[in-house]
Every structure is written in C-alpha cells, then in structure tokens.
Protein backbone atom coordinates (compact mmCIF):
# COMPACT_ATOMS: atom_id res chain seq x y z
CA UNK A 1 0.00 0.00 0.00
CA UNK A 2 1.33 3.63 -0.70
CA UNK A 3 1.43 6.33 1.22
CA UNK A 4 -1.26 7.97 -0.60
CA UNK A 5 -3.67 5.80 -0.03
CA UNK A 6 -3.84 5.63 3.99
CA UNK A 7 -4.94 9.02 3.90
CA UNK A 8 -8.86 10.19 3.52
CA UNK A 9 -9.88 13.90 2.48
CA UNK A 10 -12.98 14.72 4.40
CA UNK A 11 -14.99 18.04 3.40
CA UNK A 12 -18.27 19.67 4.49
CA UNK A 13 -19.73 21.69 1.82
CA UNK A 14 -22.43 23.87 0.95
CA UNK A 15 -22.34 26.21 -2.09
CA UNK A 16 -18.74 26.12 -2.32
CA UNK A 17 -17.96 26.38 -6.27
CA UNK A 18 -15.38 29.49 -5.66
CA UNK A 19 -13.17 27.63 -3.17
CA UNK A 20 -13.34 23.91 -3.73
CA UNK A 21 -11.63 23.38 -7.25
CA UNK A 22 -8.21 25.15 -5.62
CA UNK A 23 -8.93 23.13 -2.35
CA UNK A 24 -8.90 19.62 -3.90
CA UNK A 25 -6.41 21.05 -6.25
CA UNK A 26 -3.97 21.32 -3.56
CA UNK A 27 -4.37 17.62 -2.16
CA UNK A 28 -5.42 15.69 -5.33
CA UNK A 29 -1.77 13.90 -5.02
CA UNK A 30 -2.06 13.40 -1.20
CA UNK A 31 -5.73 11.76 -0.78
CA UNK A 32 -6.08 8.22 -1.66
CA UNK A 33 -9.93 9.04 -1.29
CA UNK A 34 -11.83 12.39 -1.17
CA UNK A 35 -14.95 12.35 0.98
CA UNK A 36 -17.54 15.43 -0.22
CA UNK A 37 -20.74 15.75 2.11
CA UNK A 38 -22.78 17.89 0.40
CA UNK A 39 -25.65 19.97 2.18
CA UNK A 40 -27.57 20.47 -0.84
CA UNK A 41 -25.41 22.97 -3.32
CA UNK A 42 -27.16 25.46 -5.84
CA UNK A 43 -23.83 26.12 -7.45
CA UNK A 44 -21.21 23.92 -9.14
CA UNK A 45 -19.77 22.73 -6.30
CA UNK A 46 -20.66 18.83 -6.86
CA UNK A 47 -19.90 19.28 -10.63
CA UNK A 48 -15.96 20.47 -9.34
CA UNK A 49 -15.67 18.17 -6.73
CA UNK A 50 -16.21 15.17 -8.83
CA UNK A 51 -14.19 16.17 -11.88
CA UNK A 52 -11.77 15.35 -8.76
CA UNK A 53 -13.03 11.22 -8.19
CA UNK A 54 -14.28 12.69 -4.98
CA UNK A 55 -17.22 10.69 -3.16
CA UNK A 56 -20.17 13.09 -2.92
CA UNK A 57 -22.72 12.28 -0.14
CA UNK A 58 -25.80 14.91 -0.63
CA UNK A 59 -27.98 15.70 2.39
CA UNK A 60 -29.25 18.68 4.12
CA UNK A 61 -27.33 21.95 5.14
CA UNK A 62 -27.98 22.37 9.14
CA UNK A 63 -27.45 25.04 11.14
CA UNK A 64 -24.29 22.92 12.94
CA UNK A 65 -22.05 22.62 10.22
CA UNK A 66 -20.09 19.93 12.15
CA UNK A 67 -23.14 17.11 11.87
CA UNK A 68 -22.03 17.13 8.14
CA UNK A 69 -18.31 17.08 8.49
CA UNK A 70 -19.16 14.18 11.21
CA UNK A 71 -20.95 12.18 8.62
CA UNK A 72 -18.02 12.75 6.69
CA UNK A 73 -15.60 11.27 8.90
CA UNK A 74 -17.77 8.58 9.41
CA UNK A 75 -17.70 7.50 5.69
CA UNK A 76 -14.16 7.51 5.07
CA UNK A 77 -12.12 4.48 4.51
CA UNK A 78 -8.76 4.82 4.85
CA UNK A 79 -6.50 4.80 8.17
CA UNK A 80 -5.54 8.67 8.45
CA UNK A 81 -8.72 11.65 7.87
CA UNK A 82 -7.50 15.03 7.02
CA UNK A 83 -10.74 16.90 7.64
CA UNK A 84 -10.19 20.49 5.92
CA UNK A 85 -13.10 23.32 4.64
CA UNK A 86 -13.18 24.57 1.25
CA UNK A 87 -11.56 27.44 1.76
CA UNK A 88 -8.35 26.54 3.04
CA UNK A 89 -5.79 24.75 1.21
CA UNK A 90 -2.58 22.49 1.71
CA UNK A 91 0.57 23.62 0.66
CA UNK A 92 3.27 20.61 -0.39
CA UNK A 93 5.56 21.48 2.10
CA UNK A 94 2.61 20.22 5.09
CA UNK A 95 1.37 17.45 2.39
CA UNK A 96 4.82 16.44 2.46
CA UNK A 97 5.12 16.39 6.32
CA UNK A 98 2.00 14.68 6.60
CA UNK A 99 2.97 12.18 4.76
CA UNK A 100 5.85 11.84 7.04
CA UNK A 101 4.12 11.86 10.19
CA UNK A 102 1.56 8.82 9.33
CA UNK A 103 4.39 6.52 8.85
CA UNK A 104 6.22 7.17 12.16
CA UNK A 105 5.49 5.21 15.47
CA UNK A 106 4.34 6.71 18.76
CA UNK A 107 7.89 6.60 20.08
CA UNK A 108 9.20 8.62 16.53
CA UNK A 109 6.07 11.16 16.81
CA UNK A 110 7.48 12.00 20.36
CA UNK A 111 11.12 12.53 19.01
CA UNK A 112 9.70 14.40 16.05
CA UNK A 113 6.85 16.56 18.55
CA UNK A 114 10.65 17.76 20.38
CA UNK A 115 12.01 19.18 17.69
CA UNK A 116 9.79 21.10 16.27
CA UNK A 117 10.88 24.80 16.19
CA UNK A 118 7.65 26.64 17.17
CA UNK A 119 7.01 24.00 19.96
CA UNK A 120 6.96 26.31 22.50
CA UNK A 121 4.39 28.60 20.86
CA UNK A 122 2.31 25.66 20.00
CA UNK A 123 2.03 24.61 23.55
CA UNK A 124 1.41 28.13 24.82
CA UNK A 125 -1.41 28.11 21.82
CA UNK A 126 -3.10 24.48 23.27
CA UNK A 127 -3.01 25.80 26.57
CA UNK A 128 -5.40 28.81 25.72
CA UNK A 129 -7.41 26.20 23.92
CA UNK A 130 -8.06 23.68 26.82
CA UNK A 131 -8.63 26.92 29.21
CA UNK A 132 -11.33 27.49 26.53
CA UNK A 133 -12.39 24.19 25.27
CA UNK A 134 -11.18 21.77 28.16
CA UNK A 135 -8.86 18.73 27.87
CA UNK A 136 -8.00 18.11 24.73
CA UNK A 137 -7.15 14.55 24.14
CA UNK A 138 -6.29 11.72 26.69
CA UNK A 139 -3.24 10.87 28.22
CA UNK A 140 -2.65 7.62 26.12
CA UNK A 141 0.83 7.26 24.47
CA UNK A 142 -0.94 6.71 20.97
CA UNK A 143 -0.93 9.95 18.46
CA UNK A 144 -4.61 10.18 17.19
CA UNK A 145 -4.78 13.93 16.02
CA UNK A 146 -2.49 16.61 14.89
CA UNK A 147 -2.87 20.26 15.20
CA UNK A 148 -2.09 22.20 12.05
CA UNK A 149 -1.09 25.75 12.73
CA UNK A 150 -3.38 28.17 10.57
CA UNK A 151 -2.46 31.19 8.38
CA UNK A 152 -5.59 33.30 8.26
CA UNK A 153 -6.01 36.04 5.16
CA UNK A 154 -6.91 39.20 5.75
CA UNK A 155 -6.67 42.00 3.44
CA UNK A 156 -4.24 40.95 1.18
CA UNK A 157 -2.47 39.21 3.62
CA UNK A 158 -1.46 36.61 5.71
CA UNK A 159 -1.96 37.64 9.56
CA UNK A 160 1.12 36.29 11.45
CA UNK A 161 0.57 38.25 14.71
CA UNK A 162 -1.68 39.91 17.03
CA UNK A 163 -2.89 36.20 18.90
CA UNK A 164 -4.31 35.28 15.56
CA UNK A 165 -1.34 32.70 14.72
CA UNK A 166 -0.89 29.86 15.48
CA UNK A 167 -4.59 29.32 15.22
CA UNK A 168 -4.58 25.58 15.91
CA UNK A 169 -6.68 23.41 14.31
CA UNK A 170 -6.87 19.45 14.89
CA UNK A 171 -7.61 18.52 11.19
CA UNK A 172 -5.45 15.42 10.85
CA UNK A 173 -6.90 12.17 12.62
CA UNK A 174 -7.53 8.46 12.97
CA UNK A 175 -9.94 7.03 11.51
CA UNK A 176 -12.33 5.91 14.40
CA UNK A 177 -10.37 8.21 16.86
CA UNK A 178 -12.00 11.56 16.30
CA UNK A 179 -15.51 13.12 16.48
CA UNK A 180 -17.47 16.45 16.07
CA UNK A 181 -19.84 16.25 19.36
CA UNK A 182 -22.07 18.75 16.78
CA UNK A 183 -23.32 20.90 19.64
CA UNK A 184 -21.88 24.33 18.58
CA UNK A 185 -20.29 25.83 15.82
CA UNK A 186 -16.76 26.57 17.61
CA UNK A 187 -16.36 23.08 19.22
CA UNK A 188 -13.30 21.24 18.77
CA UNK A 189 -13.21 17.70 17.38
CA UNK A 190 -12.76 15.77 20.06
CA UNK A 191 -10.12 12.56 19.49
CA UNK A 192 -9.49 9.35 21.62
CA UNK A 193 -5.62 9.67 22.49
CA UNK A 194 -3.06 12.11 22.01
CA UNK A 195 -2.79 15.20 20.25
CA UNK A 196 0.48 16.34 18.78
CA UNK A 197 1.46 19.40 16.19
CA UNK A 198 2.02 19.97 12.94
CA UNK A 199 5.45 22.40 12.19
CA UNK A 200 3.46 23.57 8.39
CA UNK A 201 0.81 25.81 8.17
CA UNK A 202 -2.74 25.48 6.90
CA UNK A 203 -3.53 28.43 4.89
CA UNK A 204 -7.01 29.87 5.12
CA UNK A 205 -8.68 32.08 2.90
CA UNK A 206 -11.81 33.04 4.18
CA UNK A 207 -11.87 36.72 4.30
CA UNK A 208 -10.88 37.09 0.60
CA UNK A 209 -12.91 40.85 0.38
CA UNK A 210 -13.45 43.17 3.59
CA UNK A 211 -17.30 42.11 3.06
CA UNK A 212 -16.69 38.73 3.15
CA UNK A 213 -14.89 39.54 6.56
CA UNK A 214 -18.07 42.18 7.85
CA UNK A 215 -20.36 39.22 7.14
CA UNK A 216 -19.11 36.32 8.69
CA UNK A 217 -18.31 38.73 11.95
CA UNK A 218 -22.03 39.89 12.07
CA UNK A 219 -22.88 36.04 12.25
CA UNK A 220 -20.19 35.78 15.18
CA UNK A 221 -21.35 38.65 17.07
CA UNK A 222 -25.22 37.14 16.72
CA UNK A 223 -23.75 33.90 19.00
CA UNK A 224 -22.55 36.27 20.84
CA UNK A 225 -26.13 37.89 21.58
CA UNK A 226 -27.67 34.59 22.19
CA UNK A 227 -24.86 33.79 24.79
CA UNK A 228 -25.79 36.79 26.71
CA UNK A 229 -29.01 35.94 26.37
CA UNK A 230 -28.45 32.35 28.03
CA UNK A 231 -26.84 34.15 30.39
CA UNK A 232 -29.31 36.74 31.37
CA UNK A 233 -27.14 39.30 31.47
CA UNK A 234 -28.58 42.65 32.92
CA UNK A 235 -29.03 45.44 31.10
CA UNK A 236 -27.91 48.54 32.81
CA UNK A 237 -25.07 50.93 33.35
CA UNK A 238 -22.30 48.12 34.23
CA UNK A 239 -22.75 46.08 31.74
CA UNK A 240 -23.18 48.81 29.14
CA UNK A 241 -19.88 50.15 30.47
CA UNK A 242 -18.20 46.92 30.30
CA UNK A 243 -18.91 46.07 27.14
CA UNK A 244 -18.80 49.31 25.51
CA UNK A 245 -15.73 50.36 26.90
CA UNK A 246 -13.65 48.05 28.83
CA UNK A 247 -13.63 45.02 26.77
CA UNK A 248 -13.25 46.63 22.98
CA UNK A 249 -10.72 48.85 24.79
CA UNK A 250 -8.92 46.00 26.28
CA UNK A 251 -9.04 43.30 23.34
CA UNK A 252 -7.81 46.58 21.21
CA UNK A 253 -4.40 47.09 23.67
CA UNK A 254 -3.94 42.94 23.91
CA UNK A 255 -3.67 42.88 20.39
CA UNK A 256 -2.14 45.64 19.17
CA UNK A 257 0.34 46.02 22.07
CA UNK A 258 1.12 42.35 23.70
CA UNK A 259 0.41 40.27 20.87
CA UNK A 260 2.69 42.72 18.99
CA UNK A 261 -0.60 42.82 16.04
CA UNK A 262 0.76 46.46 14.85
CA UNK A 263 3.62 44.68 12.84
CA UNK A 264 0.75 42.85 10.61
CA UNK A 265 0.94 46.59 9.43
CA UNK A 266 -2.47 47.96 8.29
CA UNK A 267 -4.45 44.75 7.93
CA UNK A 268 -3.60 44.25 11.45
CA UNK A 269 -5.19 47.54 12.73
CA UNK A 270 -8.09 46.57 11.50
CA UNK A 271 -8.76 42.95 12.13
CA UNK A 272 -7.86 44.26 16.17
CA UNK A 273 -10.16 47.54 15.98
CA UNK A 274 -13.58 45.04 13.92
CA UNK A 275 -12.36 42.22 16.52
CA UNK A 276 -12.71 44.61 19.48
CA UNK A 277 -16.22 46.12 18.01
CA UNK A 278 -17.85 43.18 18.42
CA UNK A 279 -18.49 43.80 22.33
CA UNK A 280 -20.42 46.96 21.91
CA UNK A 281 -22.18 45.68 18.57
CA UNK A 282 -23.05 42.29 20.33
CA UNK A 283 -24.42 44.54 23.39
CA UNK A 284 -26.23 46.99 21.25
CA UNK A 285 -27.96 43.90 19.60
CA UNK A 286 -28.58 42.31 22.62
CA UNK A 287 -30.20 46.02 23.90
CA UNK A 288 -32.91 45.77 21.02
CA UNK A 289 -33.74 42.04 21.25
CA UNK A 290 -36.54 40.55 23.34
CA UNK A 291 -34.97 38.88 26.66
C-alpha cells in the first residue's frame, strides 16, 4: 500500500464552487480518497468536486455545520482523515510532512513533537485552547490527532501576529479516533488519544474581500447575543460600560500592544479595531432584542 492511499480527504460543503476546485487542487496527489458531504449545493460545487473522483454524499445543510463534516468522517475508509473546509488549502511542504508523520510510530512522533521549532508557541497556543475548550485529548501514548497551525487572510495578507497565529486546528486524525460532538459551531473535534502538532501551516482564505470579513463577523457577534441571552445578562449601566468600553478597549491594547498585532501593518489595525467592536455591537444587539 502507498502512502497515498492511507490518507482520507474529508470536506463539508455547501455552495462552495469558488473555493473547492483550488482546495482539492492542492491535495489531489495526497488523498487516496476524497470524501464530499454535500448539504444540498445550488452552485457547481458537486460538478468540481467530482471532476476530482471525490465521493459526494448529498444531504441537508444544518445550522451545525459539524453534523455534516461528522458524517463525513464517518464514511471515510482509509486509516488517516485530514478533515479540511473549502476554503483553506494544503501547501506541499505540510502534504509532504504529513505524509511523514503517518508513517512514524508513537515513540518517533514523540522525538519528532521535540524538535519542532515553534514547539513552544504551540504549547502556549493548546493551553489557551483547553482553558477554553477543556482537555484536549487523553493521556494515552498513541498519536490520534495533529494540530495544524493556521495562516488566516486578511486583506491581502497573511496575519502572522496579534494572537491570531498559530490558530490551531486538529484537522489530521484516525480514523475511528476523532468526532465532532455537533453541539456548537466553535467546538473542537474531540479525538481518543493524544494530540500532537504539525510544524506547516494550513492556509485559510476566508476573508478574501473586507465584506466577506463584515459578514461572517455579524454572524459571530449574533452567537454572541444569544450567549448573553443564556446568560441573562442585565441590562444597565455596568454592563453597558463593560462592554462598551472596557472590553473593545482591552481586546484593542492585547492585540495591538502584547500580541505585537501592529507589525501585521495595516491589515492588522483593522482585524484588532472590527475584533474589538464586536463587544459593543453584540451589546447593542442584545439592547434591542426581546430577553
């Protein structure tokens, strides 16, 4: 058996034609399958994916993405998943490393974990993530996921600081070892064993035009509203205070100042000051919605 073939390409996808031909462009020579579930395209993107031999499951688009990238993982084949989105594509330096990785034993994975040389950042990264998330992972010596670090776009740019890199993602698993639980849109896959890292980075293009940014942080900011809602928060002159002033004016310095975000140049600026309004616009929502 070749490398090639122990590895599955799992995609969710839902009117996708602009992204997905450059997607499974990038990892046609990597995937021994490609896994495509499809919540119901108008577009072309079924028409792209399969001019690539991917295997196109068609069902319905719901409102937790993850229960169709689940079903995806769920009907690959092959040993390895790497579970990516349409917009974000491999380069062949990480195809290459994957590659690497799946044919190394726990005991070479551990040797190879030591040297990587943004270890130390990666770690600091996880441990924000399990503050967030909780444990990630179990403490058995068998490697069942990988983190991939994640360059986001932005502008015109890739955004290297300002707390938006690493970005870890756990995209590469075992088959059997990894699962959305499909409650929320942010949750982490959750994997049987250990997690490790990736040294490559994923790149991500999903902001490709400032609108394409504007809209995907109004539908952040909404989950925002309904978490304040959940959590009854009281509408007076503390919390308007709080999240009017304090926290935009605090994410704002964190970024910009401790996460260094200022040498992203311009692009950086921005993403801080939009990523710091979304306090007062999630409060001002929250103001005008029934509670």
């Amino acid at each position: 058996m070749s490398r090639k073939t122990k590895i599955s390409v799992a995609l969710a996808t839902y009117n996708e034609e602009d992204t997905i031909g450059p997607c499974l462009e990038a990892v046609k020579d990597l995937a021994g399958e490609i896994v495509i579930v499809d919540g119901t395209s108008a577009d072309k993107t079924r028409e792209i994916a399969s001019r690539y031999g991917a295997k196109i499951i068609i069902t319905n688009n719901p409102p937790v993405f993850h229960i169709n990238k689940q079903k995806a993982l769920e009907a690959c084949r092959n040993e390895w998943i790497l579970q990516l989105d349409a917009d974000e594509r491999v380069s062949q330096e990480l195809a290459a490393e994957i590659k690497r990785v799946i044919e190394m034993d726990d005991r070479q994975i551990e040797d190879y974990q030591q040297s990587l040389p943004d270890r130390k950042l990666f770690l600091k990264h996880q441990e924000l993530l399990i503050k967030r998330d909780g444990q990630i992972g179990t403490v058995s010596s068998e490697f069942c996921g990988f983190f991939i670090p994640r360059l986001n776009y932005f502008l015109g740019k890739f955004l290297w600081y300002g707390g938006v890199y690493p970005d870890g993602v756990i995209r590469l698993v075992k088959k059997g070892k990894a699962y959305f639980p499909c409650k929320s849109v942010h949750e982490q896959i959750v994997i049987r064993g250990r997690a490790g890292w990736l040294q490559n980075s994923l790149y991500h293009f999903n902001d490709m035009t400032f609108k394409d940014y504007l809209l995907r942080n109004s539908k952040y900011i909404n989950l925002i509203v309904g978490e304040l809602k959940e959590r009854r928060l009281e509408k007076n002159l503390v919390s308007l205070a709080d999240y009017c002033l304090v926290k935009p004016i605090w994410w704002f310095l964190l970024t910009q100042v401790r996460h260094k975000g200022i040498l992203d140049g311009f692009q950086g600026v921005v993403f801080s000051f939009f990523s710091a309004l979304r306090f007062p616009r999630a409060y001002w929502r929250f103001l005008k919605s029934k509670s």
